[in-house]
N, C-alpha and C. Protein backbone atom coordinates (compact mmCIF):
# COMPACT_ATOMS: atom_id res chain seq x y z
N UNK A 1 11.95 -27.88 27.78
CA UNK A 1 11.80 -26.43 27.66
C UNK A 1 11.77 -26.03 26.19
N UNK A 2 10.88 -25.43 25.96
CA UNK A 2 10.73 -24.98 24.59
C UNK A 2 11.31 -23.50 24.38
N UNK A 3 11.82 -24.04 22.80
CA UNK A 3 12.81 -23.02 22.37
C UNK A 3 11.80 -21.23 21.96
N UNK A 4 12.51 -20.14 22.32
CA UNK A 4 11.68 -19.29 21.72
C UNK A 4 12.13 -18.73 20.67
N UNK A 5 11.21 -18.50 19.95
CA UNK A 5 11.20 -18.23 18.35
C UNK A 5 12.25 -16.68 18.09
N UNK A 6 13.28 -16.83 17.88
CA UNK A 6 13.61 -15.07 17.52
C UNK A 6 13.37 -14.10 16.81
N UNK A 7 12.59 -13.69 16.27
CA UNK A 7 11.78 -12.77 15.46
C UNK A 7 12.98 -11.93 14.86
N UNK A 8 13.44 -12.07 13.39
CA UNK A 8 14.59 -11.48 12.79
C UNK A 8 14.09 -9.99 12.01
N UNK A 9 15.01 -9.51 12.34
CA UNK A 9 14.41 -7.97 11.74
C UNK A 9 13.77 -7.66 10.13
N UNK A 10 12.73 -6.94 9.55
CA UNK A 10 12.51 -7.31 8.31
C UNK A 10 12.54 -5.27 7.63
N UNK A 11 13.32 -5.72 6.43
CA UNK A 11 13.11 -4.72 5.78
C UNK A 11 11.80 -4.24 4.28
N UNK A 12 11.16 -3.64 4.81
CA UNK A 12 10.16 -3.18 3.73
C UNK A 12 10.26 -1.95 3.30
N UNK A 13 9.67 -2.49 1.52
CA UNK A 13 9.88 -1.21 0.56
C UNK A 13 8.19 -0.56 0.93
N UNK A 14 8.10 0.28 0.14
CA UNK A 14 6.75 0.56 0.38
C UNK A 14 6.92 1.07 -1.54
N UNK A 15 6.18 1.05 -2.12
CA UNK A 15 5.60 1.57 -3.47
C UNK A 15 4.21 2.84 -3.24
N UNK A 16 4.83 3.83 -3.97
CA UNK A 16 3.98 4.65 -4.25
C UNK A 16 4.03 5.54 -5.52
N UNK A 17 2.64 5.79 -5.91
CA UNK A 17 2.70 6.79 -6.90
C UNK A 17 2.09 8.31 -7.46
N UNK A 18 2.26 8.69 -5.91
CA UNK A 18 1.36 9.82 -5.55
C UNK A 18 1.97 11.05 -4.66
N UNK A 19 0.83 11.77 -3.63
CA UNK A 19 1.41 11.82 -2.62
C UNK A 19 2.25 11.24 -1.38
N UNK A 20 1.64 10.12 -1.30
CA UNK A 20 2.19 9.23 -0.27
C UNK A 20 2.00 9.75 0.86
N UNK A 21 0.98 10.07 1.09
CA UNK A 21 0.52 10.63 2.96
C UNK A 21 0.31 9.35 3.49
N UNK A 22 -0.23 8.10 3.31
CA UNK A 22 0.08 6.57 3.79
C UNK A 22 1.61 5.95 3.97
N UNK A 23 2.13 6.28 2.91
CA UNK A 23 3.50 6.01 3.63
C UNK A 23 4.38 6.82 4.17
N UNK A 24 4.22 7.88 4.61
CA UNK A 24 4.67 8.63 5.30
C UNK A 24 4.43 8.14 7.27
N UNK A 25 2.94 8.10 7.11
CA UNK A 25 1.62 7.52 7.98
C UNK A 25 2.18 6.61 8.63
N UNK A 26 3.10 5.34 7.79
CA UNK A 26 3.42 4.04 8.07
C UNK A 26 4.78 4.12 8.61
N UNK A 27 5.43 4.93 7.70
CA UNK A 27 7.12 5.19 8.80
C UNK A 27 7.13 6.12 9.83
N UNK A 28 6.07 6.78 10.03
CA UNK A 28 6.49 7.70 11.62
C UNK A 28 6.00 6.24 12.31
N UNK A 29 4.62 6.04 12.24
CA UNK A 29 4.33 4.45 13.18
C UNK A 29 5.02 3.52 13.52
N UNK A 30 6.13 3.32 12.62
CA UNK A 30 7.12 2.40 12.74
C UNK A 30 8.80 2.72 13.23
N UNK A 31 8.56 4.06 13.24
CA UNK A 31 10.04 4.88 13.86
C UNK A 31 10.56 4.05 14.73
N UNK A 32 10.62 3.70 15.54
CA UNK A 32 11.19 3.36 16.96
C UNK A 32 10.80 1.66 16.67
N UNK A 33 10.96 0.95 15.60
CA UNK A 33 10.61 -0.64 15.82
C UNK A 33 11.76 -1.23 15.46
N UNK A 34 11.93 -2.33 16.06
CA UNK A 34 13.11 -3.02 16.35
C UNK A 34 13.12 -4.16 15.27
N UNK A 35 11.16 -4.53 14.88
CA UNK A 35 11.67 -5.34 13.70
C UNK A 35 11.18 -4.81 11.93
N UNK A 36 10.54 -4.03 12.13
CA UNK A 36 9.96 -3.67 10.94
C UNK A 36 10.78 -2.18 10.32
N UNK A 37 11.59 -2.23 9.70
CA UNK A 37 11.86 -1.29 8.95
C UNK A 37 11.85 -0.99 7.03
N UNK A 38 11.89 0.87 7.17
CA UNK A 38 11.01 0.82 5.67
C UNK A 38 12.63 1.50 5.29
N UNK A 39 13.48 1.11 4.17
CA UNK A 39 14.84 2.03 4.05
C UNK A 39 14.62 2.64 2.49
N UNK A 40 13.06 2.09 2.03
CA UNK A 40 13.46 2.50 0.72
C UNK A 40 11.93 2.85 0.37
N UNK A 41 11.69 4.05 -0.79
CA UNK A 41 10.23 3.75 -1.48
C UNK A 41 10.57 4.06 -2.62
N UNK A 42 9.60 3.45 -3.49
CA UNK A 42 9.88 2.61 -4.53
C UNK A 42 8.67 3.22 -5.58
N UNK A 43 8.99 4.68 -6.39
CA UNK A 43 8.13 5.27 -7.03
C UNK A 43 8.16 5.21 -8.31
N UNK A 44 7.53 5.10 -9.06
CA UNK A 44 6.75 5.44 -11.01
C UNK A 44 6.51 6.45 -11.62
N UNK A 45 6.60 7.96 -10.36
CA UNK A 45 6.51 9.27 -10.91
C UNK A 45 8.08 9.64 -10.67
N UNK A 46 8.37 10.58 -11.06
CA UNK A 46 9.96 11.50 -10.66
C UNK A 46 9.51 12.56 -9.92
N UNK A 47 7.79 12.89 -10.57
CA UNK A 47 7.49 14.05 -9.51
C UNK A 47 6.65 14.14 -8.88
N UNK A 48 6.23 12.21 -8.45
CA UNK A 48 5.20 12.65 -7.00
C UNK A 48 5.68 12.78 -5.88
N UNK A 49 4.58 13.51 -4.69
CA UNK A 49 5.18 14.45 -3.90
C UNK A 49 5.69 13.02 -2.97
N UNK A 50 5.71 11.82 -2.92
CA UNK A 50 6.04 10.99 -2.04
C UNK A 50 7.42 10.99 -1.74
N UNK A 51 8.17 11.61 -2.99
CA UNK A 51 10.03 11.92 -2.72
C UNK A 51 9.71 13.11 -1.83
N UNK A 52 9.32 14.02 -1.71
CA UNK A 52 9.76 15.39 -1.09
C UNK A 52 9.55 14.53 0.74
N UNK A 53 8.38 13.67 0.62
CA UNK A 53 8.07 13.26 1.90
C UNK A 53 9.00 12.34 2.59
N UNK A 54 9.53 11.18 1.37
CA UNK A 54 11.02 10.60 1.90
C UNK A 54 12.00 11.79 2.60
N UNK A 55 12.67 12.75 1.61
CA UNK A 55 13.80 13.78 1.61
C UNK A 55 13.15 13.96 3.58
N UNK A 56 12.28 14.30 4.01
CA UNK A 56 11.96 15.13 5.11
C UNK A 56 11.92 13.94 6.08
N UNK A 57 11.72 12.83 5.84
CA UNK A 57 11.69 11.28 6.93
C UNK A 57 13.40 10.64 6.57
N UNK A 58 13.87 11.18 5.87
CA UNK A 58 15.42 10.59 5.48
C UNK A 58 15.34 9.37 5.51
N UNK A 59 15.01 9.25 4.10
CA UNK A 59 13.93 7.55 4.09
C UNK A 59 14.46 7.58 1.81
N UNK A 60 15.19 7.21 2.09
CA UNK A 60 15.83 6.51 0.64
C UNK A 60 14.64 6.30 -0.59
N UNK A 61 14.50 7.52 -1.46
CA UNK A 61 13.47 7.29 -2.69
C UNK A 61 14.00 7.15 -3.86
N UNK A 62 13.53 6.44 -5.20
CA UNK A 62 13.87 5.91 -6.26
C UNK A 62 12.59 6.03 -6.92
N UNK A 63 13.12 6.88 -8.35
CA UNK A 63 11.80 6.21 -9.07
C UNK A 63 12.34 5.30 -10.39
N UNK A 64 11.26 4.43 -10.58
CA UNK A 64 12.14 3.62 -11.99
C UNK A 64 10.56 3.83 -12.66
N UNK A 65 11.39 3.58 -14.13
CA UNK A 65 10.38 3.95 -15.30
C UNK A 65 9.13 2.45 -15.43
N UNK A 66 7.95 3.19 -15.91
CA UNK A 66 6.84 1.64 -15.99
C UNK A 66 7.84 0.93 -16.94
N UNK A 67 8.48 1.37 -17.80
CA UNK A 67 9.24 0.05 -18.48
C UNK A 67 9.41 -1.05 -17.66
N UNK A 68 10.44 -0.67 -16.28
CA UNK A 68 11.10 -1.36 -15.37
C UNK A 68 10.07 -2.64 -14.59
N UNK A 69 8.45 -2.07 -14.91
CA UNK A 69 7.57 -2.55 -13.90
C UNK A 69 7.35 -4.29 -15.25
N UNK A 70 7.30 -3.65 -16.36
CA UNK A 70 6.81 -4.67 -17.36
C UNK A 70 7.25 -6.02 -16.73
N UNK A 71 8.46 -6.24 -16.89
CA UNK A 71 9.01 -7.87 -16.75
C UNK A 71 9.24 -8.02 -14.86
N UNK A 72 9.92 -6.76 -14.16
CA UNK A 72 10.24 -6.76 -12.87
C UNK A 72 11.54 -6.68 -12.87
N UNK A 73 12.64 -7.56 -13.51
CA UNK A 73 13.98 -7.97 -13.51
C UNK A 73 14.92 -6.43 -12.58
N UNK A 74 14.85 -5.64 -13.25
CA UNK A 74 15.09 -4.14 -12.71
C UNK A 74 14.75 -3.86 -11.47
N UNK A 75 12.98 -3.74 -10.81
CA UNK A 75 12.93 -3.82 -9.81
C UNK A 75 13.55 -4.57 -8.52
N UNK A 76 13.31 -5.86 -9.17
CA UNK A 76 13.88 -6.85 -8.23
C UNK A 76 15.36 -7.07 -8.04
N UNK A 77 16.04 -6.56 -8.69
CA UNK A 77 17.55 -5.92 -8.29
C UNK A 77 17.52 -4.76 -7.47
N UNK A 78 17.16 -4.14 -7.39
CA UNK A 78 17.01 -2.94 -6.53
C UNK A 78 16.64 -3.35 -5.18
N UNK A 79 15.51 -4.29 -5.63
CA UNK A 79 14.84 -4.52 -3.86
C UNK A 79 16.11 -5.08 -3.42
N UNK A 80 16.69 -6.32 -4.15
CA UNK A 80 17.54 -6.92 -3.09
C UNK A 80 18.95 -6.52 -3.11
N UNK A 81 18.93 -5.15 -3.69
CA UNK A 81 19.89 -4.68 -3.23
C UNK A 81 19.77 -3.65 -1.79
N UNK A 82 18.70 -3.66 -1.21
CA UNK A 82 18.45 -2.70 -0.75
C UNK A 82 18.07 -3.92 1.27
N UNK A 83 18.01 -5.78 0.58
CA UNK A 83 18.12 -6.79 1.06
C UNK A 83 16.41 -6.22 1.86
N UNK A 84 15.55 -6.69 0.77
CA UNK A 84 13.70 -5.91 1.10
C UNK A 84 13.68 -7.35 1.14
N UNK A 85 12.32 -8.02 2.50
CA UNK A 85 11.75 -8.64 2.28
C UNK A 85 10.19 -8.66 2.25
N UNK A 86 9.84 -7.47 2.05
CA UNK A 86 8.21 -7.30 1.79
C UNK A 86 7.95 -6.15 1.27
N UNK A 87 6.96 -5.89 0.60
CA UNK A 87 6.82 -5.29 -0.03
C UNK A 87 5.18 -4.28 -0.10
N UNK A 88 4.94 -3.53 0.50
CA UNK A 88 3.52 -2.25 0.76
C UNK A 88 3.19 -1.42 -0.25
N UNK A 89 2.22 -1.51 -1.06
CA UNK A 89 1.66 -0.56 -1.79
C UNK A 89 0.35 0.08 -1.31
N UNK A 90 1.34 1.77 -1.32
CA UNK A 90 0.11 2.62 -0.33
C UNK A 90 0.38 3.67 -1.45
N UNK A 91 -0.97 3.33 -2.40
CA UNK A 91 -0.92 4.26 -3.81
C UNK A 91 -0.40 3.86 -4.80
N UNK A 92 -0.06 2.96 -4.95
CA UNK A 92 0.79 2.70 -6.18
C UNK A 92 -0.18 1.99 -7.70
N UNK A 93 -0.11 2.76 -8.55
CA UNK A 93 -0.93 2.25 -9.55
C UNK A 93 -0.76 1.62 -10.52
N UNK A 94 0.64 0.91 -10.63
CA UNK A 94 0.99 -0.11 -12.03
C UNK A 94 0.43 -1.15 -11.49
N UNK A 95 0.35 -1.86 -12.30
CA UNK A 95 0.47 -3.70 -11.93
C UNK A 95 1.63 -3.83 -11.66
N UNK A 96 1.48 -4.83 -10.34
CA UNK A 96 2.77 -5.52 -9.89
C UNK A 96 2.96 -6.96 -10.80
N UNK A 97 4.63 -6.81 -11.25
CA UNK A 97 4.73 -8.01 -12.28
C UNK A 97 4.95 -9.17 -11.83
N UNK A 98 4.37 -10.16 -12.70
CA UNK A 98 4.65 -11.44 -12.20
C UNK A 98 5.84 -11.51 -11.34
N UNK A 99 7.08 -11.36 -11.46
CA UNK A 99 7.75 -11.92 -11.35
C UNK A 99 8.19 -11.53 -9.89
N UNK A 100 7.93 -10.26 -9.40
CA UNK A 100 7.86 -9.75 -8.12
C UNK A 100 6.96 -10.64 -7.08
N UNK A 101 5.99 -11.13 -7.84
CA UNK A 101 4.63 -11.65 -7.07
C UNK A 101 5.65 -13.22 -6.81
N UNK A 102 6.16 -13.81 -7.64
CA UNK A 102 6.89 -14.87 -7.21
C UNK A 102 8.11 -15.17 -6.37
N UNK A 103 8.81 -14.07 -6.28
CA UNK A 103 9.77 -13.78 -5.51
C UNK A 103 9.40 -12.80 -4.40
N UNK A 104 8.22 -12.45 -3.74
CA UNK A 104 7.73 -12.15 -2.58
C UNK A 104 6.08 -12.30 -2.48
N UNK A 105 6.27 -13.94 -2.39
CA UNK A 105 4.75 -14.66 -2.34
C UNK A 105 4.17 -14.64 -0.68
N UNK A 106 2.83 -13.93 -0.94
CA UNK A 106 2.46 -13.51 0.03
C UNK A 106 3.26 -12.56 1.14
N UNK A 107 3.63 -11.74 0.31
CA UNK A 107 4.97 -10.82 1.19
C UNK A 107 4.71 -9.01 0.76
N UNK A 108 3.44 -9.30 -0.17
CA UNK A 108 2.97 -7.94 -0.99
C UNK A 108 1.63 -7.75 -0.46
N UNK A 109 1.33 -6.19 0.44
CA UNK A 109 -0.08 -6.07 0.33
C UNK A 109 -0.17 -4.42 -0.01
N UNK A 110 -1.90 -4.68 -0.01
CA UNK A 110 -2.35 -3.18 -1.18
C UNK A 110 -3.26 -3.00 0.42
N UNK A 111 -3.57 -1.58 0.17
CA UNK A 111 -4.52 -0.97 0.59
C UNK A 111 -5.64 -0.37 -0.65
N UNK A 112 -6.91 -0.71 -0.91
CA UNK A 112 -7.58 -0.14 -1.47
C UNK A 112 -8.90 0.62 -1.04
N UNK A 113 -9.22 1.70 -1.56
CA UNK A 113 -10.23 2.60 -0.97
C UNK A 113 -11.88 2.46 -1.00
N UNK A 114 -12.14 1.12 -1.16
CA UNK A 114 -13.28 1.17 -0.85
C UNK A 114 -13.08 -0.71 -0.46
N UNK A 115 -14.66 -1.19 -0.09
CA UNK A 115 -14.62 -2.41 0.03
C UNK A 115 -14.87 -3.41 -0.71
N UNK A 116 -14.00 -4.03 -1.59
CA UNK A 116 -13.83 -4.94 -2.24
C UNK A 116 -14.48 -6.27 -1.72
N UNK A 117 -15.02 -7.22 -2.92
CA UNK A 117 -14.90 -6.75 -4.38
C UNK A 117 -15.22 -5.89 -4.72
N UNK A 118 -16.59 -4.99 -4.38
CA UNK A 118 -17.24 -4.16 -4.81
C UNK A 118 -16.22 -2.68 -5.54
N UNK A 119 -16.29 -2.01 -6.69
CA UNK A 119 -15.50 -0.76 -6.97
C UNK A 119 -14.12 -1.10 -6.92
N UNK A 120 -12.94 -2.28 -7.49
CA UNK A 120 -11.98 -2.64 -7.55
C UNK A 120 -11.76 -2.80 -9.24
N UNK A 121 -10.50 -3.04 -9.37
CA UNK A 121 -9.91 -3.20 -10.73
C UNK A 121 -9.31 -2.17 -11.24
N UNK A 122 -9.14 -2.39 -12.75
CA UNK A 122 -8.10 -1.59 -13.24
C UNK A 122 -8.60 -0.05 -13.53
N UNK A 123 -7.95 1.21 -12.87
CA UNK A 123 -8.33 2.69 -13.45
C UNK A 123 -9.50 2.86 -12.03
N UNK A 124 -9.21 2.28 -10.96
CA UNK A 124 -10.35 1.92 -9.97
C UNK A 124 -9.59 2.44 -8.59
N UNK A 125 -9.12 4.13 -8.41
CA UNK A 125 -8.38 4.22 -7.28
C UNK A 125 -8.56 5.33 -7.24
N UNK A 126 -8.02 6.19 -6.21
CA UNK A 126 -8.24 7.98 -5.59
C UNK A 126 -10.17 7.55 -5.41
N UNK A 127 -9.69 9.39 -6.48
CA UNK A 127 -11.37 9.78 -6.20
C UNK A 127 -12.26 9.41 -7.71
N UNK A 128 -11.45 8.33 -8.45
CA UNK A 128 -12.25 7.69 -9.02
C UNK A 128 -13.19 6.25 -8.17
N UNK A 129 -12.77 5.88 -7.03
CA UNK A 129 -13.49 5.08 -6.34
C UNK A 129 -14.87 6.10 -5.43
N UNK A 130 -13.91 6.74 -4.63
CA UNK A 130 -15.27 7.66 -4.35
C UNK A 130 -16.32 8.00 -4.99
N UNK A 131 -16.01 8.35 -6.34
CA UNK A 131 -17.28 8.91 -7.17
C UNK A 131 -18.26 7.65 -7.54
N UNK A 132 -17.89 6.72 -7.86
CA UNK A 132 -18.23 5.19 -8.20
C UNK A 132 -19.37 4.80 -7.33
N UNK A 133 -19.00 5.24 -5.68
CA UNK A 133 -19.30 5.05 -4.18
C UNK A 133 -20.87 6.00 -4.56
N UNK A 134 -20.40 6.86 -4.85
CA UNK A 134 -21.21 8.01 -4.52
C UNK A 134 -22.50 7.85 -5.64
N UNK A 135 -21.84 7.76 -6.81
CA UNK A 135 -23.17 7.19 -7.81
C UNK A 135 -23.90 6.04 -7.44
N UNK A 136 -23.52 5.03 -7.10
CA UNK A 136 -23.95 4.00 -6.72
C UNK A 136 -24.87 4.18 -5.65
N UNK A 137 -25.00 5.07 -5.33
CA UNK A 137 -25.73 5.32 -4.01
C UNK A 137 -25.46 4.47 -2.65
N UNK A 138 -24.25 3.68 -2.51
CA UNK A 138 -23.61 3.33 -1.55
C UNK A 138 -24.28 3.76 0.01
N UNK A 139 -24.57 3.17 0.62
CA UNK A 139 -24.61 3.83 2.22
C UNK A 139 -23.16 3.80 3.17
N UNK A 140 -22.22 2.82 2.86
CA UNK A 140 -20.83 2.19 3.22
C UNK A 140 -19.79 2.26 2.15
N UNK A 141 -18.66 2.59 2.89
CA UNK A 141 -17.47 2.58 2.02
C UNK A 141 -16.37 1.92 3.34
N UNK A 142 -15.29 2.26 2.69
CA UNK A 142 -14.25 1.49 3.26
C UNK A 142 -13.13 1.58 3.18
N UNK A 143 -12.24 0.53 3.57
CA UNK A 143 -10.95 0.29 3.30
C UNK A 143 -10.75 -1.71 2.95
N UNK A 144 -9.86 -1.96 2.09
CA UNK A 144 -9.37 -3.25 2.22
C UNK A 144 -8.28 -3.26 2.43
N UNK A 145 -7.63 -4.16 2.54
CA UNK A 145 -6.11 -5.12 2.78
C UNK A 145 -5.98 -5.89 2.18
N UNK A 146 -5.13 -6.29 1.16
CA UNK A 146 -5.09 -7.36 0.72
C UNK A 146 -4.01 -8.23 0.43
N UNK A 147 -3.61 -9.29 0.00
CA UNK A 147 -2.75 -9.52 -0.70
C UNK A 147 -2.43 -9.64 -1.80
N UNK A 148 -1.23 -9.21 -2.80
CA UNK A 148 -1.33 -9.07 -4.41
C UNK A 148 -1.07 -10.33 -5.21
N UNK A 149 -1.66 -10.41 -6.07
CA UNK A 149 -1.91 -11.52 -6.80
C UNK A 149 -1.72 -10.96 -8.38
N UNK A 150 -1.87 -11.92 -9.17
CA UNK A 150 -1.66 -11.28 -10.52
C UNK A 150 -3.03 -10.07 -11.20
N UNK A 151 -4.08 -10.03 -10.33
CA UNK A 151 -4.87 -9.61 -10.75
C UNK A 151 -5.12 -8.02 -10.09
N UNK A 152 -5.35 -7.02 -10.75
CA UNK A 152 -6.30 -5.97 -9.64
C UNK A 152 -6.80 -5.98 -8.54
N UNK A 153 -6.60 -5.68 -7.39
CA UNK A 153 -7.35 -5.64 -6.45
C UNK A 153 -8.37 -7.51 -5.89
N UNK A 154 -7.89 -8.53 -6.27
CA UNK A 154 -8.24 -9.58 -6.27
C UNK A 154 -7.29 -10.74 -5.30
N UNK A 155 -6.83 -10.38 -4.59
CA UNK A 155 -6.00 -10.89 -3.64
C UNK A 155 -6.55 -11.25 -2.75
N UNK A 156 -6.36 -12.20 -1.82
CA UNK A 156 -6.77 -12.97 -0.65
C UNK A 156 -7.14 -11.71 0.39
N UNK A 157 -8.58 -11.25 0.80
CA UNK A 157 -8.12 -9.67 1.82
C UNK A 157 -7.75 -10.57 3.21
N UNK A 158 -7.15 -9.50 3.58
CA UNK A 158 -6.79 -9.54 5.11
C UNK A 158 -7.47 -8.89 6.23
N UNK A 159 -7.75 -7.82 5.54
CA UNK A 159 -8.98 -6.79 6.76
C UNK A 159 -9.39 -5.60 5.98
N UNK A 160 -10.92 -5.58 6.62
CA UNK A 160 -11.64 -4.62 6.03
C UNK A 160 -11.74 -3.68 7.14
N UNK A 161 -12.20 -2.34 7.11
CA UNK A 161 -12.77 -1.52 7.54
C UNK A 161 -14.03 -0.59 7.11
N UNK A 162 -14.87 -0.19 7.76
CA UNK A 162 -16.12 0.66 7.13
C UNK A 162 -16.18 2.04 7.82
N UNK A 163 -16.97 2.50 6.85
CA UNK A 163 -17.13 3.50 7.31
C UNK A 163 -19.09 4.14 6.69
N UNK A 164 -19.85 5.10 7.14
CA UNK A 164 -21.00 5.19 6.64
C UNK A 164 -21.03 6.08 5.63
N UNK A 165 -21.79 6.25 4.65
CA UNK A 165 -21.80 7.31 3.46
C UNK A 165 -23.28 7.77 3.46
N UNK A 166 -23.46 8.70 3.57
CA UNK A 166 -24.95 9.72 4.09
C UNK A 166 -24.86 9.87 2.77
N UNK A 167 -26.19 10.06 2.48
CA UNK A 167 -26.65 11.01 1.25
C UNK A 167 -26.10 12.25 0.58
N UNK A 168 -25.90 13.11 1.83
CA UNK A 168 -25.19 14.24 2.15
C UNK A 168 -24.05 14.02 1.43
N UNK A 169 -23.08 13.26 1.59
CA UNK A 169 -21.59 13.16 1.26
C UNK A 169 -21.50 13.34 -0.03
N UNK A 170 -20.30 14.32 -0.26
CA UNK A 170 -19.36 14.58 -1.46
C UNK A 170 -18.34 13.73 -1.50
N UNK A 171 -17.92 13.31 -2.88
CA UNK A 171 -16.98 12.80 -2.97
C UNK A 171 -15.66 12.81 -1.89
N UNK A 172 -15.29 14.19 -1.79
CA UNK A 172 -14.38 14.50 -0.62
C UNK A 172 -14.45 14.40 0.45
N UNK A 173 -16.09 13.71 1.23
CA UNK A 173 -16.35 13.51 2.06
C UNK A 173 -16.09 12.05 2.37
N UNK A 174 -16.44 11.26 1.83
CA UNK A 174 -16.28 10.17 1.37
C UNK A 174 -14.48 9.95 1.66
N UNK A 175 -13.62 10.51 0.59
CA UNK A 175 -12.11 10.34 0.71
C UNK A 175 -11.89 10.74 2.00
N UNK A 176 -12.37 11.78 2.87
CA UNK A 176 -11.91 12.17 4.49
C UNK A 176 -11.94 10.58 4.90
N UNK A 177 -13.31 10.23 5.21
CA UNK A 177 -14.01 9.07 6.03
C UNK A 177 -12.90 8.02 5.44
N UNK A 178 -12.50 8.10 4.42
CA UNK A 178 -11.56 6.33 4.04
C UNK A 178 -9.88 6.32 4.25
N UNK A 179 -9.78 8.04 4.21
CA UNK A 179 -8.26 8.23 4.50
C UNK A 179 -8.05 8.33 6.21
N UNK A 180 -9.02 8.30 6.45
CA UNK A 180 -9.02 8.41 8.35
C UNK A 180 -8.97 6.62 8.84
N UNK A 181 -9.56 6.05 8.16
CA UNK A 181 -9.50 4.72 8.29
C UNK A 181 -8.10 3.96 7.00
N UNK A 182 -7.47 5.02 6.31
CA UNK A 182 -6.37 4.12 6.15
C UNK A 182 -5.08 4.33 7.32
N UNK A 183 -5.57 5.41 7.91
CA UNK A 183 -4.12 6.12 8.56
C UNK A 183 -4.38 5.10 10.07
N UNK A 184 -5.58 5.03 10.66
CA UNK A 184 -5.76 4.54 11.79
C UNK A 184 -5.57 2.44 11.75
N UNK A 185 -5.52 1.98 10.49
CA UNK A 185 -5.88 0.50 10.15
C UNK A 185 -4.33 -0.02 9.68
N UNK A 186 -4.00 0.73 8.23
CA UNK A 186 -2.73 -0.01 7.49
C UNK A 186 -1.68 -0.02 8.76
N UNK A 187 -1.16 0.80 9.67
CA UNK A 187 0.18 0.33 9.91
C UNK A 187 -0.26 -1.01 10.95
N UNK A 188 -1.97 -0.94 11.71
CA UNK A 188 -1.49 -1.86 12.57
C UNK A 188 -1.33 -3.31 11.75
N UNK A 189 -2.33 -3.00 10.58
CA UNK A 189 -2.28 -4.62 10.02
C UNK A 189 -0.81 -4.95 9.07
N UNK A 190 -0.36 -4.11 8.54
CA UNK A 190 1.20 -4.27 8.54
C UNK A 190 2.21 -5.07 9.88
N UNK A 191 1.59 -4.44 10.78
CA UNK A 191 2.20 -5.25 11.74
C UNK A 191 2.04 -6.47 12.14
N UNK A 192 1.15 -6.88 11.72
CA UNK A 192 0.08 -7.77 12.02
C UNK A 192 0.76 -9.04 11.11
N UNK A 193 0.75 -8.37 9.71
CA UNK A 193 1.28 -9.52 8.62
C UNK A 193 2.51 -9.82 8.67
N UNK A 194 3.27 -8.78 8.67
CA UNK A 194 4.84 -8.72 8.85
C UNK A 194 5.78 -8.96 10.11
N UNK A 195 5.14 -7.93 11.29
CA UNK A 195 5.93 -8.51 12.38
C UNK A 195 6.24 -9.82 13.12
């Protein structure tokens, strides 16, 4: 008789540096789960609106200074004080530091707003990707998944999504179509990687 596997509960940070309507997105989805929980987010502004959205989910926010991001040492006391074993960036725009990437290998993924490679890298996010999309004369945009690596947006992906881009489309049209496909995609593939 074979033994069954017990699936141990996991705690994830999420990183953001924005609004954070994705991680907001990701902890109502995950309210009621027995193994995936988020107890902390993990911000770079003091005044993006992603704290006001913790305060209202009673969901534990912190911001630490980009100093903190340079080496990691700082961060990575925090996470494990907080006993994180993975780590979600939904918005977050520093580089993640080495040293995070080594102490949660393959345990870090990004969501980015279009489909990579294509329109990725550094200064390469919001509605600076849309516009990129839109000059380019793009017919498709997207979403990726990925995993973080030392580089920009260059991580092993995990899942894409598309979406179509008409002629017609404004930039903001464009961000509707990719934020509808991050809200409907990231939590299941979170679950997917993590659970």
């Amino acid at each position: 008789m074979s033994k069954k596997r017990i699936k141990m509960p996991k705690n994830i940070a999420i990183f953001a540096s924005g609004s954070g309507s994705n991680a907001e997105n990701i902890i109502q989805y995950f309210q009621n789960s027995d193994l995936l929980h988020f107890p902390l987010i993990v911000s770079n502004r003091a005044n993006a609106y992603v704290h006001e959205r913790a305060k209202k989910l009673n969901i534990k926010s912190i911001t630490l200074p980009k100093s903190d991001f340079e080496t990691g040492e700082a961060v990575l006391n925090v996470l494990r004080k907080y006993n994180i074993n993975a780590i979600v960036l939904a918005g977050f725009l520093l580089k993640v530091p080495e040293l995070l990437i080594s102490a949660f290998p393959d345990k870090i993924i990004n969501i980015h707003p279009a489909l990579l490679p294509k329109f990725g890298g550094k200064g390469m996010y919001g509605s600076y990707v849309h516009r990129a999309v839109k000059a380019a004369g793009e017919t498709e945009s997207g979403i990726t998944i990925h995993y973080v690596n030392r580089n920009y947006d260059e991580g092993n992906i995990i899942f894409q999504a598309k979406c179509t881009v008409e002629p017609t489309d404004t930039e903001d049209d464009i961000a509707q179509k990719v934020h509808k496909l991050e809200y409907e995609y990231f939590p299941k593939v979170i679950e997917e990687v993590f659970g």
